[in-house]
C-alpha atoms as a PDB file:
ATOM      1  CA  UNK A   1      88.467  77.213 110.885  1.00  0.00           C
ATOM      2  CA  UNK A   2      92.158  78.894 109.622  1.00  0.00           C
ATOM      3  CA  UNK A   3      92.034  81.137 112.633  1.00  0.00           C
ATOM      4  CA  UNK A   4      91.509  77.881 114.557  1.00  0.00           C
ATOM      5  CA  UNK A   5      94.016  75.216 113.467  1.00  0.00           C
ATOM      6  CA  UNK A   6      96.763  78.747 113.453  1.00  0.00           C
ATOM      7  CA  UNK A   7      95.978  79.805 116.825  1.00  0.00           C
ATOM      8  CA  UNK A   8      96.077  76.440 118.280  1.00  0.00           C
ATOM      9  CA  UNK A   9      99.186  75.209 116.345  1.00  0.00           C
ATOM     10  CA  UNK A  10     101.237  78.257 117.130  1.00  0.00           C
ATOM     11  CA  UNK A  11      99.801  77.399 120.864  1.00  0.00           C
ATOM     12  CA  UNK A  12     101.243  74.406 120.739  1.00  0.00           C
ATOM     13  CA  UNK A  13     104.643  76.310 120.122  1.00  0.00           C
ATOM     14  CA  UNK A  14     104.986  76.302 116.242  1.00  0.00           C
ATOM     15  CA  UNK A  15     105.976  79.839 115.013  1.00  0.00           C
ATOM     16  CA  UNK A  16     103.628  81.843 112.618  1.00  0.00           C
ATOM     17  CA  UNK A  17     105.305  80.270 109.463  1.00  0.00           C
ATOM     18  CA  UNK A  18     104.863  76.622 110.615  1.00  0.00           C
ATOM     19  CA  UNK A  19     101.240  77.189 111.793  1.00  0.00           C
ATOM     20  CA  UNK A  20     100.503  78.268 108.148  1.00  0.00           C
ATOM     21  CA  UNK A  21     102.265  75.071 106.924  1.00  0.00           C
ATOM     22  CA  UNK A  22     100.403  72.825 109.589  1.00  0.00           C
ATOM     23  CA  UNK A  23      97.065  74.642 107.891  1.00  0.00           C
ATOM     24  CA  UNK A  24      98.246  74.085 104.777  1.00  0.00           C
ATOM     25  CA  UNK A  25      99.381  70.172 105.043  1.00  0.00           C
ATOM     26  CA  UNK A  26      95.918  69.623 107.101  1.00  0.00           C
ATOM     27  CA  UNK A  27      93.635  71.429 104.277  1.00  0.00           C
ATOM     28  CA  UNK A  28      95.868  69.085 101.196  1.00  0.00           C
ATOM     29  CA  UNK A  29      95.276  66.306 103.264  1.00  0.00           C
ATOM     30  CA  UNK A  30      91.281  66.809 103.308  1.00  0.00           C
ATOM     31  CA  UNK A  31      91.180  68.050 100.144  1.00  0.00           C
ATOM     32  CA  UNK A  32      93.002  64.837  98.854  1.00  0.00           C
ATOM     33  CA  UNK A  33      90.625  62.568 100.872  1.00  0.00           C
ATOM     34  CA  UNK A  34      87.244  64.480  99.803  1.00  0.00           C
ATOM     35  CA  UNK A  35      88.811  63.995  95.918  1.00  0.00           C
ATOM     36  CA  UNK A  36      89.455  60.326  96.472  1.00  0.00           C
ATOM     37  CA  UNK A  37      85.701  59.877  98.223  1.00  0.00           C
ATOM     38  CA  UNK A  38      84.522  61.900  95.439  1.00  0.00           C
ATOM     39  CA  UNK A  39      85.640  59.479  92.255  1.00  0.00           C
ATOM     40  CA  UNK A  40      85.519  56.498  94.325  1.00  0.00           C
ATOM     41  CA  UNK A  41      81.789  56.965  94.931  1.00  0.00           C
ATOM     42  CA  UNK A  42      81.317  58.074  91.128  1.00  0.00           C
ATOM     43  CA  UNK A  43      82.747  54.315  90.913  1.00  0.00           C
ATOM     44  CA  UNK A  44      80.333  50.951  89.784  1.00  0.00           C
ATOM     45  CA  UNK A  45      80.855  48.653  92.348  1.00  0.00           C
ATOM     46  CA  UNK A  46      82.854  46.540  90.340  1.00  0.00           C
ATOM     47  CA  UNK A  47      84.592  48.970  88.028  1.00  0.00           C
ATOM     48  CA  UNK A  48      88.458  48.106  87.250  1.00  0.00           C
ATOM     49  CA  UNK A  49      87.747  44.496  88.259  1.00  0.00           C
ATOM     50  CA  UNK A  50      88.941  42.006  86.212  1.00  0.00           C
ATOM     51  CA  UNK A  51      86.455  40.110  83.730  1.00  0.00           C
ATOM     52  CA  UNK A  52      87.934  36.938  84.151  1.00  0.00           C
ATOM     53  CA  UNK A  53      87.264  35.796  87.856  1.00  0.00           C
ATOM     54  CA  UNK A  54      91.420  36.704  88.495  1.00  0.00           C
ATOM     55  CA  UNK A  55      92.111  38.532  91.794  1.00  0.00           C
ATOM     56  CA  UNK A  56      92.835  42.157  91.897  1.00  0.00           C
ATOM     57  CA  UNK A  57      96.625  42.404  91.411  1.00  0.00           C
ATOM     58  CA  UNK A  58      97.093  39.158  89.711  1.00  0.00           C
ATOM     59  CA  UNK A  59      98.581  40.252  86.341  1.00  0.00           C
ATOM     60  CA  UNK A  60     101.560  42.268  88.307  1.00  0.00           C
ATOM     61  CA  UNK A  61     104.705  41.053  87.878  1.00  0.00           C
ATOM     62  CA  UNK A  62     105.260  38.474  91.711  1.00  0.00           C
ATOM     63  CA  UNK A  63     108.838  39.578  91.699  1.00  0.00           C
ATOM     64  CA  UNK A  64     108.436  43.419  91.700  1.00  0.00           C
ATOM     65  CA  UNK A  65     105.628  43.852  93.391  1.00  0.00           C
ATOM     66  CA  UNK A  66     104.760  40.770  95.644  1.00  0.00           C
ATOM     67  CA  UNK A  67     103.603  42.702  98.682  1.00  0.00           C
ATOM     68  CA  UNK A  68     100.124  44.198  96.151  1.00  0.00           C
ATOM     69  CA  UNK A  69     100.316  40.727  94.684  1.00  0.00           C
ATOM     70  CA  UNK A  70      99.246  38.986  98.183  1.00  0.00           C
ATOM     71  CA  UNK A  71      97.060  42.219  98.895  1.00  0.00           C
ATOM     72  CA  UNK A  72      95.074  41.313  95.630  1.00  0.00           C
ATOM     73  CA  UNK A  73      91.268  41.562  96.056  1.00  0.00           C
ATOM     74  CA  UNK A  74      91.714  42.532 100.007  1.00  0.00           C
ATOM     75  CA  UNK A  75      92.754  46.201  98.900  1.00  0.00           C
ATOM     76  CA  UNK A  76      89.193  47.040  98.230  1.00  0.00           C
ATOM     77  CA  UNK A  77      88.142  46.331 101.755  1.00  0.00           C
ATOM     78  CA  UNK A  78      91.110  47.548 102.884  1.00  0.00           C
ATOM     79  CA  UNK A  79      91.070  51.131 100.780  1.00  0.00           C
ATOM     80  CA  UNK A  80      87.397  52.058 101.435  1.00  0.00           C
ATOM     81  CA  UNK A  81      87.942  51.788 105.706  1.00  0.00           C
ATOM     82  CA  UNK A  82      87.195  55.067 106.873  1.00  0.00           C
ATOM     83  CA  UNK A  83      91.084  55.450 108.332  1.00  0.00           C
ATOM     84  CA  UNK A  84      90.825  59.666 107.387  1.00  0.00           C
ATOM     85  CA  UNK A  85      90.689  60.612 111.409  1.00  0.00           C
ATOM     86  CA  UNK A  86      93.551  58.187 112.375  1.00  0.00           C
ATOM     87  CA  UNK A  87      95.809  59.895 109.672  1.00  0.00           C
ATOM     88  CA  UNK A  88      94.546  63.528 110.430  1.00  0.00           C
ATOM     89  CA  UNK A  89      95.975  62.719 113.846  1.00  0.00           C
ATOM     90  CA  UNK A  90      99.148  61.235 112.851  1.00  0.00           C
ATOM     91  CA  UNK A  91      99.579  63.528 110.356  1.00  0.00           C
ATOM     92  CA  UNK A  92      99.419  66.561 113.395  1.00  0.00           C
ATOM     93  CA  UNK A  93     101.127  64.446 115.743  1.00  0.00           C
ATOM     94  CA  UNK A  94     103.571  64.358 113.207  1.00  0.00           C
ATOM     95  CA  UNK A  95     103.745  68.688 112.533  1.00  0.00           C
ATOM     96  CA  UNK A  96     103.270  69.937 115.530  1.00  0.00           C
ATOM     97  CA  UNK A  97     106.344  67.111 116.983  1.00  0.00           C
ATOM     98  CA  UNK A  98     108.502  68.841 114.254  1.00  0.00           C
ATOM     99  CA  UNK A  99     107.758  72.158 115.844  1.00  0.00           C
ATOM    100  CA  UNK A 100     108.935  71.360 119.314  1.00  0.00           C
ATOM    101  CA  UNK A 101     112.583  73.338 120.483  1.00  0.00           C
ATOM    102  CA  UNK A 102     115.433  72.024 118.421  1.00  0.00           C
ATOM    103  CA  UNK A 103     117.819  72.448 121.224  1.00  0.00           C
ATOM    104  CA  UNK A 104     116.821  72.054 125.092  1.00  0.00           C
ATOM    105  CA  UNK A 105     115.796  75.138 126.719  1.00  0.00           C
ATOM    106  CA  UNK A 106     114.923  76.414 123.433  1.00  0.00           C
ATOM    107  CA  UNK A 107     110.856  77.949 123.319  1.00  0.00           C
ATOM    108  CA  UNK A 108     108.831  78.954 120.795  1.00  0.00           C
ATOM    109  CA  UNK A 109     108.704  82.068 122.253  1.00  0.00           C
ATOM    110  CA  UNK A 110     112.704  82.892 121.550  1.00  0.00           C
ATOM    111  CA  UNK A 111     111.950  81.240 118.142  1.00  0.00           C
ATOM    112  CA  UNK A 112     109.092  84.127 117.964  1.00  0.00           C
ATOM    113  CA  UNK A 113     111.618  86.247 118.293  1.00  0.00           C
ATOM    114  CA  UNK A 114     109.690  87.326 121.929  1.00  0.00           C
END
């Protein structure tokens, strides 16, 4: 799987150091998600819910944080979508876009030093 992502990042025109950081960034980023599947399935359904019928959110402060406020109870729903191959992509998209020539007419290749 290393080989893999590598070869087909420096493919793509990253050099040898950026294909190790694409690895790296893609392997933290599954890691992190496997983690957060991990404790959230450990989870009772309704753990961290509020006893007293209040919406998730509700005792947050409306002026510093009204955005999670009007989230409330919908981040649930919202946090156990499946989104992990969407943001693998963008997440690649957004590495191997970094790797592309700085200047025009640059290539990998010259940034290989080949």
């Amino acid at each position: 799987m290393v080989e893999t992502i590598v070869a087909g990042a420096i493919d793509h025109g990253c050099t040898p150091e950026q294909a190790v950081h694409v690895f790296r960034h893609i392997w933290y980023y599954t890691v992190g998600e496997i983690l957060v599947r991990a404790h959230s399935a450990r989870q009772p359904a309704d753990a961290g819910r509020p006893t007293d019928g209040d919406p998730l959110f509700s005792g947050l402060d409306t002026s510093r944080m009204p955005r999670l406020v009007a989230i409330g109870d919908r981040w649930r729903t919202l946090a156990a979508q499946d989104t992990y191959p969407q943001g693998l992509r963008a997440l690649v998209d957004g590495l191997l876009a970094q790797a592309a020539p700085a200047a025009p007419g640059e290539t990998a290749s010259a940034e290989r030093g080949e």
